[in-house]
Protein backbone atom coordinates (compact mmCIF):
# COMPACT_ATOMS: atom_id res chain seq x y z
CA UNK A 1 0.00 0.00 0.00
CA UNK A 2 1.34 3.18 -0.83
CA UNK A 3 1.61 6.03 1.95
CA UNK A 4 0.36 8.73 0.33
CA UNK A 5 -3.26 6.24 -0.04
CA UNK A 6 -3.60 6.90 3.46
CA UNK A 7 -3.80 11.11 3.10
CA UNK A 8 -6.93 12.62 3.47
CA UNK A 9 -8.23 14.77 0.66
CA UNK A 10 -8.22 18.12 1.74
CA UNK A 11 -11.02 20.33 -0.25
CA UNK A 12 -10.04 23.01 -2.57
CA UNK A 13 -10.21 26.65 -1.30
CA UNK A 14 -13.32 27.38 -3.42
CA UNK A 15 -15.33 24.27 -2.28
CA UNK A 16 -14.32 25.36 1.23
CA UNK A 17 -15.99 28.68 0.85
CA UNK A 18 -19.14 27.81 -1.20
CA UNK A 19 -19.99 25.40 2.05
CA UNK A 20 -19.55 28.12 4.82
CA UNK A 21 -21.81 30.44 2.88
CA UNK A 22 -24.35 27.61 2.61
CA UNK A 23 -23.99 26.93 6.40
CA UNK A 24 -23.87 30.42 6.73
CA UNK A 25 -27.37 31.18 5.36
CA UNK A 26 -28.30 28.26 7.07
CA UNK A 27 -27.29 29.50 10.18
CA UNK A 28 -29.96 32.68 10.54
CA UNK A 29 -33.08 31.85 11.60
CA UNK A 30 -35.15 33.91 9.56
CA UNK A 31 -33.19 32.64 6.17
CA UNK A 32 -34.45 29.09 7.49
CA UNK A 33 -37.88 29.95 7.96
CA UNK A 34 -37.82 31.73 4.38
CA UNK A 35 -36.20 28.27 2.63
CA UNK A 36 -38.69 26.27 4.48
CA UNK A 37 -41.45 28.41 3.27
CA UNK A 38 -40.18 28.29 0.07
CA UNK A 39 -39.79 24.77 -0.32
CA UNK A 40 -43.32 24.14 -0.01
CA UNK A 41 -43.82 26.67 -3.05
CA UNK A 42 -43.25 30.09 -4.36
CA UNK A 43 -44.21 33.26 -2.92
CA UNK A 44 -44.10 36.79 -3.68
CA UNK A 45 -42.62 39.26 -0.94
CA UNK A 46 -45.18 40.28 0.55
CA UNK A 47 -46.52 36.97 1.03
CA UNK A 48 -43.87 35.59 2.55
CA UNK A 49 -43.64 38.91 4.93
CA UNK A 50 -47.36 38.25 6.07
CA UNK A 51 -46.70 34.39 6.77
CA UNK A 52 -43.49 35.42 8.95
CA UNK A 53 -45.07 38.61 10.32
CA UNK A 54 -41.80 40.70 9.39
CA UNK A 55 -41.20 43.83 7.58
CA UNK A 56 -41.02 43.43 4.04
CA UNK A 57 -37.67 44.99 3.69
CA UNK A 58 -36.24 42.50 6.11
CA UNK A 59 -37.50 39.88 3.57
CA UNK A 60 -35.73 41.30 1.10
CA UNK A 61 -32.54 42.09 2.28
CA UNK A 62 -33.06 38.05 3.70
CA UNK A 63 -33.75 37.26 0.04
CA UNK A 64 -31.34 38.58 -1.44
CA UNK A 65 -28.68 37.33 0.78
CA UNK A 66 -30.28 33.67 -0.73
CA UNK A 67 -30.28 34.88 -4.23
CA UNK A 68 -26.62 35.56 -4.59
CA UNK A 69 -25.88 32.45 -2.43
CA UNK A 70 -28.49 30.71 -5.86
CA UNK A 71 -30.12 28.86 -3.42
CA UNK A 72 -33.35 30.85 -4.55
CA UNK A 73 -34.73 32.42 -7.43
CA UNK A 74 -37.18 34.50 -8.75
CA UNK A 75 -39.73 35.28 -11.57
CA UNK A 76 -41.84 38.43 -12.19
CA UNK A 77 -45.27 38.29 -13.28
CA UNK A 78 -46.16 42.09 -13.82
CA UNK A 79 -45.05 44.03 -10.48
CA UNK A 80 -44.83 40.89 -8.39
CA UNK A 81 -41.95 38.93 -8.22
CA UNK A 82 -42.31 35.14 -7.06
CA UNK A 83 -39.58 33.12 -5.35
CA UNK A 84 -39.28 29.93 -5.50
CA UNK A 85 -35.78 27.03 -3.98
CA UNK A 86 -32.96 27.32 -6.74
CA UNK A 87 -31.06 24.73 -5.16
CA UNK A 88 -32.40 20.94 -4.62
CA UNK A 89 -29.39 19.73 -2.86
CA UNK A 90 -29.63 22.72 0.34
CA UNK A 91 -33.41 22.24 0.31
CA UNK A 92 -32.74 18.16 0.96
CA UNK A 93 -30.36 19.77 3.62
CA UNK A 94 -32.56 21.94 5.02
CA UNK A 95 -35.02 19.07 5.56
CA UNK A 96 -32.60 16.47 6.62
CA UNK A 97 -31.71 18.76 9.32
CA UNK A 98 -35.03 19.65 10.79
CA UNK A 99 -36.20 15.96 10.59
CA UNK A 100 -33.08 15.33 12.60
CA UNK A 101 -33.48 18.47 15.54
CA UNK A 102 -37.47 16.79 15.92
CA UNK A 103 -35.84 13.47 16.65
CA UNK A 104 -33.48 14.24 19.15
């Protein structure tokens, strides 16, 4: 067996960051509670405001924090703009980890 078989891969800078900023938007409550939301189905703004009881531009600011992160996106449909999850893999996350805080 050769030595360098035993060496653990160690993960490139990039991949290093792109996972704290997914932890990191993980790790706000309010960013959860928006991702949850939205991974039932799209809402506008102001929707998603009411359902949270927040100020809209707290939403915002909370949703675009998600948007650069692509872990949401949006469409407009005249002056409303919908969100909706842009990322399958943080929403399985997202779930994973709640199923697992109920259960313990």
């Amino acid at each position: 067996m050769n030595p360098t078989d035993d060496r653990v891969s160690i993960l490139d800078e990039e991949t290093l960051f792109l996972v704290s900023q997914i932890f990191k938007a993980l790790s706000e409550p309010t960013r959860i509670k928006i991702l949850y939301l939205l991974s039932k189905r799209e809402y506008s703004v102001n929707e998603i405001a009411e359902t949270l009881k927040l100020q809209q531009t707290t939403v915002s600011h909370q949703l675009r924090f998600l948007k650069n992160l692509r872990l949401v996106k949006f469409r407009r449909e005249k002056t409303t703009i919908y969100y909706s999850c842009d990322d399958e893999h943080v929403m399985n996350l997202l779930k994973q980890t709640i199923d697992h805080a109920r259960h313990h």
